[in-house]
Every structure is written in C-alpha cells, then in structure tokens.
C-alpha atoms as a PDB file:
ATOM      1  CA  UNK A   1      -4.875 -28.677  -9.007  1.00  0.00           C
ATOM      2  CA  UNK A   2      -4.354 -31.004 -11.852  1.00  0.00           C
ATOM      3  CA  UNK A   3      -1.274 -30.956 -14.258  1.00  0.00           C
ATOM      4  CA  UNK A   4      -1.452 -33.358 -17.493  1.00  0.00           C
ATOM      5  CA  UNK A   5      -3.728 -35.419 -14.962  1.00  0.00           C
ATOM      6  CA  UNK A   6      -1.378 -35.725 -12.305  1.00  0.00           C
ATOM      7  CA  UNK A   7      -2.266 -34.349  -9.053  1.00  0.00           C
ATOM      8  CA  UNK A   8       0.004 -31.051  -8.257  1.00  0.00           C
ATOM      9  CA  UNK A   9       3.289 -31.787  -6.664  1.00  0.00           C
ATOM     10  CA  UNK A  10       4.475 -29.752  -3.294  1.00  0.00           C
ATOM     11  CA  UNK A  11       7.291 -27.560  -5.826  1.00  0.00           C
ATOM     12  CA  UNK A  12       4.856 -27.437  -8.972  1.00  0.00           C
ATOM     13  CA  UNK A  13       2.468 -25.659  -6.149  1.00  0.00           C
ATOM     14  CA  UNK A  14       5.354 -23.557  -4.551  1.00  0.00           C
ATOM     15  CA  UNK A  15       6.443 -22.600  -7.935  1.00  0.00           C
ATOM     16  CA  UNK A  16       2.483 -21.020  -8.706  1.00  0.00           C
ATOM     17  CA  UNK A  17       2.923 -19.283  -5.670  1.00  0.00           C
ATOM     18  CA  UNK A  18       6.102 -18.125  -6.669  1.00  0.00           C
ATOM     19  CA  UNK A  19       5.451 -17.323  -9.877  1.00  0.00           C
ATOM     20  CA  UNK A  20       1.857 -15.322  -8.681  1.00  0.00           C
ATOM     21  CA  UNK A  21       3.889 -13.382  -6.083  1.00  0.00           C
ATOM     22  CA  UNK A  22       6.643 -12.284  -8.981  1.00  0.00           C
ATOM     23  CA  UNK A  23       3.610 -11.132 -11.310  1.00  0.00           C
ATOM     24  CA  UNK A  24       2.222  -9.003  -8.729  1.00  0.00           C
ATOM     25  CA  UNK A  25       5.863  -7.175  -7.583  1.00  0.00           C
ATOM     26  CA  UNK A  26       6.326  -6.362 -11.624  1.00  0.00           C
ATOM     27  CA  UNK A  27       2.572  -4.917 -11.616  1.00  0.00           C
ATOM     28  CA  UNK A  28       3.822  -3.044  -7.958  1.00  0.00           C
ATOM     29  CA  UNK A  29       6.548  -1.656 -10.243  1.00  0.00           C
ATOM     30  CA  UNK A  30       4.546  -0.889 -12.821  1.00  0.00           C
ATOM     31  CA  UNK A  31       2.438   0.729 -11.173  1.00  0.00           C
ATOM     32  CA  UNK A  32       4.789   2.630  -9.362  1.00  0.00           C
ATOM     33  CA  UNK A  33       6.482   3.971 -12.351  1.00  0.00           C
ATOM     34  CA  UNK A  34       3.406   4.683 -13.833  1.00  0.00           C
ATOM     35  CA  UNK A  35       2.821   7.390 -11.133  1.00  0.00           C
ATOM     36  CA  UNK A  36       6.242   8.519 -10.609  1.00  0.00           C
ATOM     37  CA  UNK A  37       5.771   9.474 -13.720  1.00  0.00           C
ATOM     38  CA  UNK A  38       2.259  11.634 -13.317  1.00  0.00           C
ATOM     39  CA  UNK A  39       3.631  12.695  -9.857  1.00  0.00           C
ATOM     40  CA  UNK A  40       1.097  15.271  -8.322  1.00  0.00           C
ATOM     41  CA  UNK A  41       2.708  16.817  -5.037  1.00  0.00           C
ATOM     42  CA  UNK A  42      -1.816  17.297  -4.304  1.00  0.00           C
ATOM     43  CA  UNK A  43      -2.706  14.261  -5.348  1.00  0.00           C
ATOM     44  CA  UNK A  44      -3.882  11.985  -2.493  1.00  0.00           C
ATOM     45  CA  UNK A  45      -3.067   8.482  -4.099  1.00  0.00           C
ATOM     46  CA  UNK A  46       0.333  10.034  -4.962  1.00  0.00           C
ATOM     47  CA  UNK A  47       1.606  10.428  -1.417  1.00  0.00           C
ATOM     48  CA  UNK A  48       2.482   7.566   1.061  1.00  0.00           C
ATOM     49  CA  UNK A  49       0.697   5.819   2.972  1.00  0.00           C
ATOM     50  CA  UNK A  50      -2.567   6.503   0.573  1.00  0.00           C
ATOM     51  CA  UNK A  51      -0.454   5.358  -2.184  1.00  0.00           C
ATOM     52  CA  UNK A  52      -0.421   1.757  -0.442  1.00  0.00           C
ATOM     53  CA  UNK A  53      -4.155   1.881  -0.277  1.00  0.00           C
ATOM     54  CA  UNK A  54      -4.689   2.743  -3.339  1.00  0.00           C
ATOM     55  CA  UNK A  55      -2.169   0.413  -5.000  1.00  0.00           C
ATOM     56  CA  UNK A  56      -4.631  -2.506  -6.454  1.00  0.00           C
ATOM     57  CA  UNK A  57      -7.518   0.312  -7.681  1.00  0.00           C
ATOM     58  CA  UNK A  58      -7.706   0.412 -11.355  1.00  0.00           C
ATOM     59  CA  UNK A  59      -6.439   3.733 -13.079  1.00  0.00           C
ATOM     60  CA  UNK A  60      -8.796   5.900 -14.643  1.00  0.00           C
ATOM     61  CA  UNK A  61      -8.713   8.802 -17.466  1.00  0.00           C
ATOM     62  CA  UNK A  62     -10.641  11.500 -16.863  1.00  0.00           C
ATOM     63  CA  UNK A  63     -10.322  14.043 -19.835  1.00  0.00           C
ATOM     64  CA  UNK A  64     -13.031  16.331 -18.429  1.00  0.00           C
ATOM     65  CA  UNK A  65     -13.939  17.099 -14.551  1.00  0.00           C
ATOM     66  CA  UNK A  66     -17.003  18.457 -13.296  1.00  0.00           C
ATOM     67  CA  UNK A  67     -17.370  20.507  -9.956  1.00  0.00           C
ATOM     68  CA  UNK A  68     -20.328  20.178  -8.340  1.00  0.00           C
ATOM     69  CA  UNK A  69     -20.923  22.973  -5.603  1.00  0.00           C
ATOM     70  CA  UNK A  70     -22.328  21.626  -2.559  1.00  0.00           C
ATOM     71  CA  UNK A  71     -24.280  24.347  -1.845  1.00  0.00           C
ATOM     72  CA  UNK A  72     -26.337  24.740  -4.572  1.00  0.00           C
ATOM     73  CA  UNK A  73     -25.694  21.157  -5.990  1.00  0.00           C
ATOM     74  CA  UNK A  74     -25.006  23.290  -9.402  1.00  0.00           C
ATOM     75  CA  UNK A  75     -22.583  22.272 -11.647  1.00  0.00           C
ATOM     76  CA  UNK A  76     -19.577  25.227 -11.210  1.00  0.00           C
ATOM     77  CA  UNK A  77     -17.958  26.070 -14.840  1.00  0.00           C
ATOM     78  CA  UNK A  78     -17.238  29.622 -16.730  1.00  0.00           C
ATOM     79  CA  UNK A  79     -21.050  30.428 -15.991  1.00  0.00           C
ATOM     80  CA  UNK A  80     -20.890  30.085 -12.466  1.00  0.00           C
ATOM     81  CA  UNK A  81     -17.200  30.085 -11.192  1.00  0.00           C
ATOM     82  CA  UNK A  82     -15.357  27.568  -8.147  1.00  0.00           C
ATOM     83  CA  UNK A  83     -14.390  30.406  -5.732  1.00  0.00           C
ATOM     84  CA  UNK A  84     -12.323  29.187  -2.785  1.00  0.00           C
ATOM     85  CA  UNK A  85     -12.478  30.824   0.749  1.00  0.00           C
ATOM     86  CA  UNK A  86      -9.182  31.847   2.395  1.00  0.00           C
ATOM     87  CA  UNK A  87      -9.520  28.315   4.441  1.00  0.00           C
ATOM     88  CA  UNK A  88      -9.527  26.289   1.151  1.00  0.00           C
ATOM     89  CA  UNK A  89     -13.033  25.684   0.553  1.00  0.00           C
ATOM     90  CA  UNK A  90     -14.290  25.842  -2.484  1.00  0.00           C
ATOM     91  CA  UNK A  91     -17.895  27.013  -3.293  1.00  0.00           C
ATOM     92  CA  UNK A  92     -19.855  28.135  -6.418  1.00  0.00           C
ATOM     93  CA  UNK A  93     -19.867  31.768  -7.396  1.00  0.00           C
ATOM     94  CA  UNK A  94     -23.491  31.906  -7.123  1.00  0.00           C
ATOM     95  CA  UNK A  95     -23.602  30.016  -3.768  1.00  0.00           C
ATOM     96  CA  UNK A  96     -21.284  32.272  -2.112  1.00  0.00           C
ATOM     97  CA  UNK A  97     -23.672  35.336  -3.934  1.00  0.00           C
ATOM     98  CA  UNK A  98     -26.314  33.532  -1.895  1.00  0.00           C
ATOM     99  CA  UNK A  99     -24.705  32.942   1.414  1.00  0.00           C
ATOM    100  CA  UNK A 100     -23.503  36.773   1.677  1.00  0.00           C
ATOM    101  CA  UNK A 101     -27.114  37.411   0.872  1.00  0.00           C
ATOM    102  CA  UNK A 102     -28.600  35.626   3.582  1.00  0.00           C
ATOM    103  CA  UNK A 103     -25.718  37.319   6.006  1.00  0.00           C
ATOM    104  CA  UNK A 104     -27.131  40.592   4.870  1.00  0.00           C
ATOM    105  CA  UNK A 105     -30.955  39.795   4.965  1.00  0.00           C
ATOM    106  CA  UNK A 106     -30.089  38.118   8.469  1.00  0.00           C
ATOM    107  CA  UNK A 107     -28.227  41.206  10.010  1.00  0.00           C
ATOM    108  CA  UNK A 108     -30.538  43.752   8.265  1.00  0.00           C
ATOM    109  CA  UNK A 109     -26.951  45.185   6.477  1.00  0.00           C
ATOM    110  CA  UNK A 110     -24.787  44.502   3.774  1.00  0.00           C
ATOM    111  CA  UNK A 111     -21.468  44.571   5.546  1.00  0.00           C
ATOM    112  CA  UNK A 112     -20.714  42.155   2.983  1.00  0.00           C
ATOM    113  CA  UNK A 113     -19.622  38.466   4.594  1.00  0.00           C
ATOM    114  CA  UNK A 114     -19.996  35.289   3.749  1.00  0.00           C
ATOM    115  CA  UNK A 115     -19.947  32.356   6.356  1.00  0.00           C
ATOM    116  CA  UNK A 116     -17.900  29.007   5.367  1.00  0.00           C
ATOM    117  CA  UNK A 117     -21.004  26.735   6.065  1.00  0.00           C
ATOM    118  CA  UNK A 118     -18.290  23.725   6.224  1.00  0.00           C
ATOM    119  CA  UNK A 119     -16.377  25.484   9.526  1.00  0.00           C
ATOM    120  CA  UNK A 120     -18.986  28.659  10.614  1.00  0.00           C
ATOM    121  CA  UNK A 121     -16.034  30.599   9.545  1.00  0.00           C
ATOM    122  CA  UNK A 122     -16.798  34.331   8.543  1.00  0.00           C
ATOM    123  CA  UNK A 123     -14.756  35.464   5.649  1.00  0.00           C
ATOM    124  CA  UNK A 124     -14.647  39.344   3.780  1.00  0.00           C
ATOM    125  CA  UNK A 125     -17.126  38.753   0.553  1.00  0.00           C
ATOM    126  CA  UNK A 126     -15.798  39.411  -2.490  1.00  0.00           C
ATOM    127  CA  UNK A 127     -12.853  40.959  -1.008  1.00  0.00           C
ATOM    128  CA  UNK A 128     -11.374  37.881   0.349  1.00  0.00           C
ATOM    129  CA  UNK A 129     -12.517  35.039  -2.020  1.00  0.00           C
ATOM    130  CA  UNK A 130     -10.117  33.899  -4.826  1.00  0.00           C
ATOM    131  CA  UNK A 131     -11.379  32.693  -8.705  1.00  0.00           C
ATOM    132  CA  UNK A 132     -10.389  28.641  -9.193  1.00  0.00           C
ATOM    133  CA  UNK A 133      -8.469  27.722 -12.150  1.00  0.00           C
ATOM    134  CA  UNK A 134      -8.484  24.119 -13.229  1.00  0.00           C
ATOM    135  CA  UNK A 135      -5.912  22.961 -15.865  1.00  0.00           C
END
C-alpha cells in the first residue's frame, strides 16, 4: 500500500481499517433502518437471527410476484387461484381439483378429499381449503 510513494505507515494502515470498519457499521445502520421501516412480522429476513444472514444480500424490488404451484408447475393467478390447506400449504386451484380427483378415481367415490402431497395429510375438499389473497 503506497501513499504519495511512501510505503504505508503502521497508523495510516490502522486508520483504513478503521475507517473500512466505520463504513460498514453506517451501512449496518442503514440497513437496519431501512427494514425497520418495511417491517414484515412474516418476513424471514425481517426476524433475528435470519436478519444477520441476510444482512450483506443486496435489496431487491419486486413490483409483481408470481406463484408457481408445485404441483402442476402452473403459474397460480385470478385464472387458477393459490388455495392453502388448513396446514399452510399452498397449492393451485386446479392442482388441488386434480388431487381430489385422483382420491376419488383411487377409492372408486367422491367423498371429496384432497391429500397434502407435502405431509400425506388428508384434508375436507373444498370444504376445508381457503382462497389466497396477495396484496
């Protein structure tokens, strides 16, 4: 490290390091107010100790989400609604259509089920699944 020439003294190298460590605390607290101020009580990077982890990521701006099912690998919008299980899951409107389908075809009845393929759980279909709304 070269200064004017000169080879870097012991305090003009301390005083890099000092002055590196004070930049990153002000980006810490910048950072920290930044999502203090979009607090999201859901939001994974929003919570301790994820919020560590996720400290040095660069933020993003998503104006528009997409949902992909897993299922069906469809896209899940007004045409073919998320629909969450009683557990949490979330699965296309169609795909759920399809799994209480197969239930049916499978136990030669309709007693209308679907089973979460995520946990094997058997939940009441449509009676027990729940519209998503995303705002």
């Amino acid at each position: 490290d070269m200064d004017h020439g000169r080879p870097a003294t012991p305090h003009h190298q301390e005083r890099q390091h000092q002055d590196e460590r004070e930049k990153k605390e002000q980006e810490q607290k910048r950072r920290k107010r930044k999502s203090s101020q979009h607090y999201n009580v859901n939001c994974p990077t929003c919570n301790a100790p994820f919020n560590a982890l996720s400290a040095r990521l660069p933020f993003t701006n998503h104006a528009h989400s997409t949902l992909v099912c897993s299922v069906t690998n469809a896209v899940m919008d007004e045409h073919n609604l998320p629909m969450a299980l009683p557990n949490g899951n979330v699965y296309s409107e169609r795909a759920l259509e399809l799994l209480a389908a197969a239930a049916a075809d499978n136990n030669n009845n309709s007693n209308g089920f679907v089973t979460d393929p995520r946990t094997g759980e058997q939940f009441a279909f449509p009676e027990a699944v729940k519209k998503v709304f995303i705002m």
